[in-house]
Protein backbone atom coordinates (compact mmCIF):
# COMPACT_ATOMS: atom_id res chain seq x y z
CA UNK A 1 218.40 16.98 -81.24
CA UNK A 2 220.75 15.24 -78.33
CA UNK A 3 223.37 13.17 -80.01
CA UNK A 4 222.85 10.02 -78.10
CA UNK A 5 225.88 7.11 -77.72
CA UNK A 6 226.66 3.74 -76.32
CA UNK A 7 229.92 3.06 -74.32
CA UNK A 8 231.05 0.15 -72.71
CA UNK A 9 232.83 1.03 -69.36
CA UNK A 10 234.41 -1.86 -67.04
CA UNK A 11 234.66 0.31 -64.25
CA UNK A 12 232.56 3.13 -62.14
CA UNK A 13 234.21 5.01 -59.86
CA UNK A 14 231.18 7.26 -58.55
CA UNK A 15 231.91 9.78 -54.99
CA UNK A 16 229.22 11.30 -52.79
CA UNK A 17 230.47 15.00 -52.95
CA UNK A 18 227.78 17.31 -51.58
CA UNK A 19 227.08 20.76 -52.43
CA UNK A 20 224.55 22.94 -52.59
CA UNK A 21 222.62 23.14 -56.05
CA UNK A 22 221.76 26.76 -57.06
CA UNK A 23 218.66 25.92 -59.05
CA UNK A 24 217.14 24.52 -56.25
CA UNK A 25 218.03 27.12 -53.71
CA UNK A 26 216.24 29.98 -56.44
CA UNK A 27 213.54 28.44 -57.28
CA UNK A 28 212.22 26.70 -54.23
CA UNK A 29 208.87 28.36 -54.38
CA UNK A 30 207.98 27.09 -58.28
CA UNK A 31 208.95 24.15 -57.33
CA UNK A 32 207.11 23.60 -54.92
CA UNK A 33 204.13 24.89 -56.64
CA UNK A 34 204.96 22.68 -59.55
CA UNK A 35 205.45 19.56 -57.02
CA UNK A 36 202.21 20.41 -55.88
CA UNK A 37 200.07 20.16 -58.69
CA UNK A 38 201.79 16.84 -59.69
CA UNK A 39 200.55 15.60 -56.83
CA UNK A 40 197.18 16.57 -57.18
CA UNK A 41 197.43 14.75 -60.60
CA UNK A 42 198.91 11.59 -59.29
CA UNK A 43 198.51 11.66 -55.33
CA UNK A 44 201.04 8.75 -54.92
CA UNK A 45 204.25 11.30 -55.72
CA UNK A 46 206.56 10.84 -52.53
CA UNK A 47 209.01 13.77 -52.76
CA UNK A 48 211.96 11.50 -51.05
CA UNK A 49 215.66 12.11 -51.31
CA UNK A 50 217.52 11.50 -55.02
CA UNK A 51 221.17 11.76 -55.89
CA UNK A 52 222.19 13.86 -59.20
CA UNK A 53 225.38 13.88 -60.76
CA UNK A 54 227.46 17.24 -61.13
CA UNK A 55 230.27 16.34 -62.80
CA UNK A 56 232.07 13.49 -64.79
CA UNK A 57 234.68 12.37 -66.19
CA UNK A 58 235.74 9.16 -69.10
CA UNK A 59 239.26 8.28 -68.71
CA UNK A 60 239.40 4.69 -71.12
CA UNK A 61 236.89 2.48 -69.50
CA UNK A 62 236.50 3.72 -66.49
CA UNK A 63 234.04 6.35 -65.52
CA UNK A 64 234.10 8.85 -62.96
CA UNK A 65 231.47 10.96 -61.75
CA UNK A 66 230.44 13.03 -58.36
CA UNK A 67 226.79 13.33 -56.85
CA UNK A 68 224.98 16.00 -55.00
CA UNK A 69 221.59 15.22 -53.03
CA UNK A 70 218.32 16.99 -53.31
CA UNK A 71 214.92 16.70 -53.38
CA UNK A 72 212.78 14.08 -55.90
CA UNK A 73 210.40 17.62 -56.38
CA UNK A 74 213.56 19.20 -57.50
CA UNK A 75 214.26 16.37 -60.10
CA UNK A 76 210.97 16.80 -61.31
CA UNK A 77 211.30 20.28 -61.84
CA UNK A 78 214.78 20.31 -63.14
CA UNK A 79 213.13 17.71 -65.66
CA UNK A 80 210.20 18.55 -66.69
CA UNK A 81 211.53 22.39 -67.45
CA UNK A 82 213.87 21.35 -69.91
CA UNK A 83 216.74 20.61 -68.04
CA UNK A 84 217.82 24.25 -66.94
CA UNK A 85 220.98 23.29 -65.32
CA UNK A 86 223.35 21.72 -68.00
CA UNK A 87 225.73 20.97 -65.52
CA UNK A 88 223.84 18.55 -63.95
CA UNK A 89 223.32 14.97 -65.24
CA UNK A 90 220.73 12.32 -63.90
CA UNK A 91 223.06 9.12 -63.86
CA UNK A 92 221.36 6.13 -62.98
CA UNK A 93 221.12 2.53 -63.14
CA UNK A 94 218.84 0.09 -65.43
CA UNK A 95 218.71 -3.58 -65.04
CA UNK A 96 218.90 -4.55 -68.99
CA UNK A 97 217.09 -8.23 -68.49
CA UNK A 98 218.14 -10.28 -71.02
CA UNK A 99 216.18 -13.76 -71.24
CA UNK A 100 217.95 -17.24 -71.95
CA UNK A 101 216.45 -16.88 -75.70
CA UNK A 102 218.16 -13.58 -75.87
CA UNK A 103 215.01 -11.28 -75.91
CA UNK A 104 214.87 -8.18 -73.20
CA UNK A 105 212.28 -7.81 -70.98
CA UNK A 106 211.14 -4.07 -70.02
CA UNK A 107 208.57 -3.05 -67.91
CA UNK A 108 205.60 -0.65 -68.09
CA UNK A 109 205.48 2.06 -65.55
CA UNK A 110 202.42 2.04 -63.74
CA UNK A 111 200.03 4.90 -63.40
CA UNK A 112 200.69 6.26 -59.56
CA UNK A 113 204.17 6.74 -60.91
CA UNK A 114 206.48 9.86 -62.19
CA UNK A 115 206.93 8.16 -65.51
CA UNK A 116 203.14 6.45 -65.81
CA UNK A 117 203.05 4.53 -69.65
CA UNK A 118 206.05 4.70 -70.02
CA UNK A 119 208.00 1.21 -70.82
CA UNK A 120 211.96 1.31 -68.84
CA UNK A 121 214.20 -1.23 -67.72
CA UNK A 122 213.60 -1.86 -64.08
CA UNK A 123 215.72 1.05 -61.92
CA UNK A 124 215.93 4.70 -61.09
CA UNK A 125 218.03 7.56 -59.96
CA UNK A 126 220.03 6.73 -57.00
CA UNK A 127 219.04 7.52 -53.85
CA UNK A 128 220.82 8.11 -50.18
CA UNK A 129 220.45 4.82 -49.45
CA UNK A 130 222.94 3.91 -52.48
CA UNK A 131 225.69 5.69 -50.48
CA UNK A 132 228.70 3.55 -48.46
CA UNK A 133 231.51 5.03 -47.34
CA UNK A 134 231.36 8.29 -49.61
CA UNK A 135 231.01 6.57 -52.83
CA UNK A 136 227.79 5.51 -54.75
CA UNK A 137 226.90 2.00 -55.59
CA UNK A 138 225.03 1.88 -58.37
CA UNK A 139 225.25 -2.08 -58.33
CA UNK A 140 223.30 -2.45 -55.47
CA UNK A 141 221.06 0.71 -56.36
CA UNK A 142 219.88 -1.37 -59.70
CA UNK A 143 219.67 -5.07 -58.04
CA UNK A 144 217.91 -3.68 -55.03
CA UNK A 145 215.35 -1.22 -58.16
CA UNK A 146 215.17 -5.00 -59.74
CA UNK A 147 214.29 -6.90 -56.87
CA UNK A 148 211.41 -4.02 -55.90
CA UNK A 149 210.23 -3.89 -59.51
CA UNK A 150 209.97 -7.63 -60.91
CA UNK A 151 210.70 -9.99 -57.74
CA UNK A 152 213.67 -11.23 -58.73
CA UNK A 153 217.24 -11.65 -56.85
CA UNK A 154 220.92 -11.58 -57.75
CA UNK A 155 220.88 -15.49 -57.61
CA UNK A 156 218.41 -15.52 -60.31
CA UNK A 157 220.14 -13.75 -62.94
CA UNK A 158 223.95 -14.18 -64.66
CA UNK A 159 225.18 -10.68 -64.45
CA UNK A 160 227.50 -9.66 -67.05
CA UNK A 161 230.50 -7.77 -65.88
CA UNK A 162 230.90 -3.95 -66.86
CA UNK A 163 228.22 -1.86 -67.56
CA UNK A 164 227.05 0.38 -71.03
CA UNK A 165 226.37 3.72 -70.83
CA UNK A 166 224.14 5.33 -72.83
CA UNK A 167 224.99 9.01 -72.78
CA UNK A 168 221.84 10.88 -73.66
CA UNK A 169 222.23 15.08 -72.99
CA UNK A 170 221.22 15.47 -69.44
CA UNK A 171 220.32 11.74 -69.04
CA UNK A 172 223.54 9.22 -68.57
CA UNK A 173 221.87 5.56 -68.70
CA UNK A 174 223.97 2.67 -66.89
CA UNK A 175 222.80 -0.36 -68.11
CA UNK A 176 223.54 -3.75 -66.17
CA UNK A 177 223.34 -6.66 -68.56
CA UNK A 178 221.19 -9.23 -66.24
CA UNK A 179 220.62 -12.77 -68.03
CA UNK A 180 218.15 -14.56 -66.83
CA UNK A 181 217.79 -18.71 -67.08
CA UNK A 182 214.06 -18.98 -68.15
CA UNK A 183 212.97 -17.89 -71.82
CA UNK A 184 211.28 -14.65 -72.73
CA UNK A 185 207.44 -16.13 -72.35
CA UNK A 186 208.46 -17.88 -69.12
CA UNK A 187 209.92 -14.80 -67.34
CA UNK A 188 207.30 -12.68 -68.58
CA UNK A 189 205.23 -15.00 -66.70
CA UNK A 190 206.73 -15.18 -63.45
CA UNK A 191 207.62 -11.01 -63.19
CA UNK A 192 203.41 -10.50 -63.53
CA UNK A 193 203.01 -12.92 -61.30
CA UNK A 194 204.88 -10.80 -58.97
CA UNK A 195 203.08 -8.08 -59.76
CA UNK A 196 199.75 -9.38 -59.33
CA UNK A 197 200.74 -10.15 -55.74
CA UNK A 198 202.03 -6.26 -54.91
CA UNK A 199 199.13 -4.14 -53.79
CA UNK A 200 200.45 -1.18 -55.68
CA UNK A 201 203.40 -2.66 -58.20
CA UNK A 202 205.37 -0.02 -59.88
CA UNK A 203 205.02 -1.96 -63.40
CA UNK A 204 201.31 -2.33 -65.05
CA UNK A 205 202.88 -4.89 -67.15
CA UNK A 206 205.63 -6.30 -68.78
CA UNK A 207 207.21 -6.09 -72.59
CA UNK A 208 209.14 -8.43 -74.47
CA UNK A 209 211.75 -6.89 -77.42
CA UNK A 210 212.96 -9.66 -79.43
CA UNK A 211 214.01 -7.18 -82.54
CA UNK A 212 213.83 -3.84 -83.82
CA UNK A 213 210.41 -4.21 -84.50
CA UNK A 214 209.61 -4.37 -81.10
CA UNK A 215 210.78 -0.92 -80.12
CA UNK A 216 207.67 1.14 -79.00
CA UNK A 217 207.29 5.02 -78.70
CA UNK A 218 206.51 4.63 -75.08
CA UNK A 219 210.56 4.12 -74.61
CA UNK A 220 212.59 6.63 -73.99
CA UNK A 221 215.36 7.56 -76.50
CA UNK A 222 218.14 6.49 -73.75
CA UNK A 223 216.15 2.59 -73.60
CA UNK A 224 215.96 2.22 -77.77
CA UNK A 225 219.33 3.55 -78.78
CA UNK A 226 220.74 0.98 -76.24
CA UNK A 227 218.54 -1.98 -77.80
CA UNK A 228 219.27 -0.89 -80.86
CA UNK A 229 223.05 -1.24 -80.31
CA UNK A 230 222.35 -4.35 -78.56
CA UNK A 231 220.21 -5.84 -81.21
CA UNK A 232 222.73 -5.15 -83.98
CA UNK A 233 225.54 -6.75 -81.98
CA UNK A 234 223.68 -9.98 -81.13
CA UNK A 235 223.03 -9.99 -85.35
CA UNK A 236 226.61 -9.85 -86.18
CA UNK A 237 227.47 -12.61 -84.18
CA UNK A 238 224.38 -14.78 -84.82
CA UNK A 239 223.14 -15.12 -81.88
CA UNK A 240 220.28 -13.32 -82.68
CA UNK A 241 217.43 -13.42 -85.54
């Protein structure tokens, strides 16, 4: 079982340093043939450009890391077969929306996508575009994931500074603390209402976690060990019920 933790960083210090990645090189035909039948399954798979991590370092509270580019079919593979390059590490940023009457909001992945059921922050794995001047931005990678995903800007949210990592095997979570104004019912309202005007939103639906009780099997391990810390620290200093 992957020990999973939660660490508070106040820095990132995350370089674009290309090279080639061996599992992808070898097995370029299965994973194309895998890539293949996932589209078949779910014809809206785009296999764009991603950005995986191939190293990192923690020095205090700052964390360091280095990113190679491949292909999304690649991901997939290296995913979905268990993760055959330890090595590598998906590192990516989550938008942890946190409404004015401290409840999280999480969304439902919808069913053209990779991860269809499943109920995530708004984000993803970076991608080239998250790339200026050699380094990658994983600030703008997870406003520019929240603005696609639930409609709503920068200016709309109070964005906490820092960032908590939630180090999961092969998975390193960055989650961006994003208060919003409104209250949990009143958010919920307007993201949906974004969603009902995208002709193919990449959320079914939206979730509200107020407690533990809310957690759901749909989230991944990386998404309920970070609301789990969360939801114990907002107890202790009673600003949650």
């Amino acid at each position: 079982m992957t020990e999973i933790s939660v660490t508070p960083f106040d820095r990132l210090a995350l370089a674009f340093a290309p090279r080639p990645w061996a599992f992808a090189e070898a097995r370029r035909v299965e994973i194309d043939a895998h890539f293949s039948r996932l589209k078949r399954e779910t014809p809206a798979l785009w296999n764009g450009r991603v950005l995986l991590m191939h190293g990192y370092a923690i020095t205090g509270r700052e964390f360091e890391g280095r990113y190679l580019e491949t292909d999304f079919a690649s991901f997939l593979a290296w995913r979905d077969w268990g993760f055959p390059d330890a090595e590598i590490r998906n590192c990516f940023a989550l938008g942890a929306l946190l409404s004015s009457d401290d409840a999280f909001l999480l969304g439902i992945m919808a069913g053209h996508t990779a991860n269809a059921g499943r109920i995530y922050f708004p984000g993803g794995t970076p991608e080239p575009a998250d790339i200026v001047d050699d380094k990658v931005d994983l600030e703008s990678s997870v406003f520019r994931e929240v603005a696609e995903e639930t409609g709503l800007a920068a200016g709309d949210l109070d964005i906490e500074s820092g960032w908590h990592a939630v180090l999961s095997g092969p998975r390193i979570a960055m989650m961006k603390i994003m208060r919003s104004r409104d209250t949990a019912t009143a958010l919920r309202d307007r993201i949906r209402n974004h969603l009902a005007s995208e002709k193919t939103p990449e959320l079914s639906d939206i979730r509200i976690a107020r407690g533990i009780a809310d957690l759901d099997p749909r989230m991944p391990d990386f998404v309920t060990a970070f609301l789990r810390h969360r939801f114990g620290a907002l107890a202790k200093d009673g600003t949650h019920r």
